[in-house]
N, C-alpha and C. Protein backbone atom coordinates (compact mmCIF):
# COMPACT_ATOMS: atom_id res chain seq x y z
N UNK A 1 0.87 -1.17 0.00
CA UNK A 1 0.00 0.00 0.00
C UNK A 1 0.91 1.23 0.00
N UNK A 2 0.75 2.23 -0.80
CA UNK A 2 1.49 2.99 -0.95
C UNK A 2 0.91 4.04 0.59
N UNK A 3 2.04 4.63 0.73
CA UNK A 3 2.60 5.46 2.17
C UNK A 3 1.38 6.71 2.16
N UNK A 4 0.85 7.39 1.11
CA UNK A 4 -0.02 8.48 1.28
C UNK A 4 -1.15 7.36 1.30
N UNK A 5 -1.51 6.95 0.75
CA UNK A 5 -3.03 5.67 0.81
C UNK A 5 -3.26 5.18 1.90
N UNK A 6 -2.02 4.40 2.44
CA UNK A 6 -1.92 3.86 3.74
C UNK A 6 -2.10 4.78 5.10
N UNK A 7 -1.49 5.99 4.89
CA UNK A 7 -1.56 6.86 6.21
C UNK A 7 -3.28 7.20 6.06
N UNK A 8 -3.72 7.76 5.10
CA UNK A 8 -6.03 7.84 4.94
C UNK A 8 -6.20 6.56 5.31
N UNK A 9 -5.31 5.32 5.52
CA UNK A 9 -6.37 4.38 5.62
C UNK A 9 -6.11 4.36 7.26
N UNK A 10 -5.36 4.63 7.67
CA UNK A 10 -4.85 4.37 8.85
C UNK A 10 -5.69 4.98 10.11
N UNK A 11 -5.67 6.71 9.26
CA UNK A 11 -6.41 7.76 9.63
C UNK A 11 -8.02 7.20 10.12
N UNK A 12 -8.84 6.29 9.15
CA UNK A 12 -9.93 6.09 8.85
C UNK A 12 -10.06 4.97 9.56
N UNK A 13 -9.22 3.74 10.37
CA UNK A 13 -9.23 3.27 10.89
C UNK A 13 -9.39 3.76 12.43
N UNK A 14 -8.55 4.50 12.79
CA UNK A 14 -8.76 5.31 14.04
C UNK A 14 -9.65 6.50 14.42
N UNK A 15 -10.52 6.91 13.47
CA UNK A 15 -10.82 7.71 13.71
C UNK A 15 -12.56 7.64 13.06
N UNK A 16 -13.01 6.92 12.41
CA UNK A 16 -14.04 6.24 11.72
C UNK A 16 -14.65 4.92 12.85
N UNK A 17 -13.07 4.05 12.93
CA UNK A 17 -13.75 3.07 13.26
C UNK A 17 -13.10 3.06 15.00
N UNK A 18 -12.65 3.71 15.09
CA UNK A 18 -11.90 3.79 16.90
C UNK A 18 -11.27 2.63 17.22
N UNK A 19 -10.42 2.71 16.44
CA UNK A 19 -9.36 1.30 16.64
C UNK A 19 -8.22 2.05 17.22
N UNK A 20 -7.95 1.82 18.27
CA UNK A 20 -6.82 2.41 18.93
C UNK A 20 -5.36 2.49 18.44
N UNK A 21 -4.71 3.22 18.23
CA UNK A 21 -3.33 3.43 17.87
C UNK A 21 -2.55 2.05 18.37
N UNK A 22 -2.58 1.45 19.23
CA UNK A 22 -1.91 0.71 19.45
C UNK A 22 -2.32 -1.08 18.68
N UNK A 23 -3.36 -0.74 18.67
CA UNK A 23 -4.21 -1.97 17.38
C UNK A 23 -3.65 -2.03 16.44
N UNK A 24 -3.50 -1.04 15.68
CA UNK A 24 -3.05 -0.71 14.54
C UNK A 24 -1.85 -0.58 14.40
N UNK A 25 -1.03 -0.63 15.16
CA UNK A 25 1.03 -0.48 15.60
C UNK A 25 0.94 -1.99 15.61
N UNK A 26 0.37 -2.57 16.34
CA UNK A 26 0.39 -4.04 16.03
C UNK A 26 0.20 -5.10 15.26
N UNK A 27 -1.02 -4.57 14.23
CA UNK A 27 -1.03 -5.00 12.74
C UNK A 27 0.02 -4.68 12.08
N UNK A 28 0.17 -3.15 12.16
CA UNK A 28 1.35 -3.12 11.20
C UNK A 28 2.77 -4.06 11.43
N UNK A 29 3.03 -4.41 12.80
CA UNK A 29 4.08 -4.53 12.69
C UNK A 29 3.94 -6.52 12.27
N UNK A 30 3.21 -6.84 12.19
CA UNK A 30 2.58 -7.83 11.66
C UNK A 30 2.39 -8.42 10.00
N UNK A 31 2.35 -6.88 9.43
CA UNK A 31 2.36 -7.18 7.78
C UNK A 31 3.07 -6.51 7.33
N UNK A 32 4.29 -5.87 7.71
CA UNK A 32 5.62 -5.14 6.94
C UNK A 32 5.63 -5.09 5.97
N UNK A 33 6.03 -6.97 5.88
CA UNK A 33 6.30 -7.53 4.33
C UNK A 33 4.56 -7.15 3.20
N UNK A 34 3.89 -7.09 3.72
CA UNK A 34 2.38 -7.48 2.75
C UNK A 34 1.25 -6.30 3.58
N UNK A 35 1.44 -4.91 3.51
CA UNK A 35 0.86 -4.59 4.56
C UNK A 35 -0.79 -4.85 3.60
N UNK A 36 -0.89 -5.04 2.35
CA UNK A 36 -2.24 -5.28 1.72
C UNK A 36 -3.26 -6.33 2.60
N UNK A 37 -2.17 -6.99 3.73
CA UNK A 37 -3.06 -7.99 4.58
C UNK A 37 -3.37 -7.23 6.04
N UNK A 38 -3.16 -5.74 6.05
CA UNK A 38 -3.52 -5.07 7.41
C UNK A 38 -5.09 -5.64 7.67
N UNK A 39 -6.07 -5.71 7.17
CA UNK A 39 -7.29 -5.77 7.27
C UNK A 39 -7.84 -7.27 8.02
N UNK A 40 -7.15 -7.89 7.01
CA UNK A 40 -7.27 -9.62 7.97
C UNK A 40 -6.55 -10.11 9.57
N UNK A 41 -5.06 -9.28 9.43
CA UNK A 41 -4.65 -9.30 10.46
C UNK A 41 -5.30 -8.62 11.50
N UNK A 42 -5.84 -7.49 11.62
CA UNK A 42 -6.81 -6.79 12.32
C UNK A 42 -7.79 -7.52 12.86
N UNK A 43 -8.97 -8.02 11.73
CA UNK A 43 -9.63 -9.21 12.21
C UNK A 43 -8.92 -10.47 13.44
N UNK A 44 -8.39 -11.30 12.18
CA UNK A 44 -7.21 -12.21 13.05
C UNK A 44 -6.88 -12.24 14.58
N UNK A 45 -6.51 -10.81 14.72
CA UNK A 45 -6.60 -10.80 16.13
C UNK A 45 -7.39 -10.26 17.34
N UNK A 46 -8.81 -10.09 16.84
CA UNK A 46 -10.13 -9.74 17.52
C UNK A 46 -9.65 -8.11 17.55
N UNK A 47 -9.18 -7.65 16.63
CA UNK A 47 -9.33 -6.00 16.65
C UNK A 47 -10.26 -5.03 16.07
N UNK A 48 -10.45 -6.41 15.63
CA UNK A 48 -11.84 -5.59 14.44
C UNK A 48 -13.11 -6.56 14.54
N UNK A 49 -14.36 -5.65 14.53
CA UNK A 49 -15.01 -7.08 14.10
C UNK A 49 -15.67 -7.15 12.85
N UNK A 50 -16.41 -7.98 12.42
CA UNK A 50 -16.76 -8.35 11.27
C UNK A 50 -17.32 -7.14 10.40
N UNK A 51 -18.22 -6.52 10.78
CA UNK A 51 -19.19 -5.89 10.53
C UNK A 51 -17.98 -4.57 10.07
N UNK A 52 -17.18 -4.46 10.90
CA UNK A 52 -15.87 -3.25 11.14
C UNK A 52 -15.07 -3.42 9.80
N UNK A 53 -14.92 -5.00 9.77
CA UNK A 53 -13.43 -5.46 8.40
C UNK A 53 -14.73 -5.14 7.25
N UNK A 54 -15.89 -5.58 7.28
CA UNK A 54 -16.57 -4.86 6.17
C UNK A 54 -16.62 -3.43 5.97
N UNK A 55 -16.56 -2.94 6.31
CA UNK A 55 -16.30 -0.99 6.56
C UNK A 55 -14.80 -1.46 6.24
N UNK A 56 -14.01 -1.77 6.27
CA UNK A 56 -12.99 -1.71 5.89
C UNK A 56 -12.32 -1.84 4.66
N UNK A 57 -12.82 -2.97 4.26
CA UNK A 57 -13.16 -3.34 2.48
C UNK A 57 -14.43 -2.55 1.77
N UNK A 58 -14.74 -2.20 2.18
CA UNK A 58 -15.47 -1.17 1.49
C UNK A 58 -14.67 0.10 1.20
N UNK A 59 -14.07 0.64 2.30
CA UNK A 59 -13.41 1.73 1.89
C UNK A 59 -12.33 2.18 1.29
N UNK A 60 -11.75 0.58 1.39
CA UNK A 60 -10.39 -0.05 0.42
C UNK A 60 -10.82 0.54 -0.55
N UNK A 61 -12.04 -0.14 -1.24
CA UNK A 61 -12.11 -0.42 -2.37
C UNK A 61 -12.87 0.89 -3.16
N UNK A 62 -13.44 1.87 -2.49
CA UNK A 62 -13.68 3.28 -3.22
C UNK A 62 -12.37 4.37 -3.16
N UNK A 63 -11.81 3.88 -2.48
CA UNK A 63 -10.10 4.63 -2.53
C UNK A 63 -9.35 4.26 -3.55
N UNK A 64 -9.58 2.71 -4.17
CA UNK A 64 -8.94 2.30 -5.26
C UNK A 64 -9.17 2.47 -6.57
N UNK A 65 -10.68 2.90 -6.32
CA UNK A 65 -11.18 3.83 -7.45
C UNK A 65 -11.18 4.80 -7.71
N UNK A 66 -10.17 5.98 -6.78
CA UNK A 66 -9.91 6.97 -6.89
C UNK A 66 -8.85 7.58 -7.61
C-alpha cells in the first residue's frame, strides 16, 4: 500500500472506526512484508469485528477507485 493511501487508511481506521493506535502499531508490525493484509490481520486478532473489516473493504475499495 502505498505510504499516502496507507496513512487515509490508517487515519480512517482510528478515527471512523476507533481502533486504537496501538491496534493498529500491532497489525502493522505484523504485515511489513504485505501490509495489503492489514485488514485480515486486524480481524485475526479480535481488533476488528466483522461488521468493522466490512467498513474496511469497502473503503479499500472506493479509494482504489480513486
Amino acid at each position: 500500500m502505498e505510504s499516502k493511501k496507507q496513512a487515509k487508511f490508517i487515519s480512517f481506521l482510528q478515527e471512523e472506526l476507533a481502533i486504537p493506535s496501538s491496534a493498529v502499531s500491532l497489525a502493522l508490525r505484523r504485515v511489513e512484508q504485505t501490509p495489503s493484509l492489514l485488514p485480515m490481520v486486524l480481524w485475526q486478532y479480535g481488533l476488528v469485528t466483522l461488521t468493522q473489516l466490512n467498513q474496511i473493504f469497502d473503503w479499500l475499495d472506493v479509494a482504489s477507485s480513486i
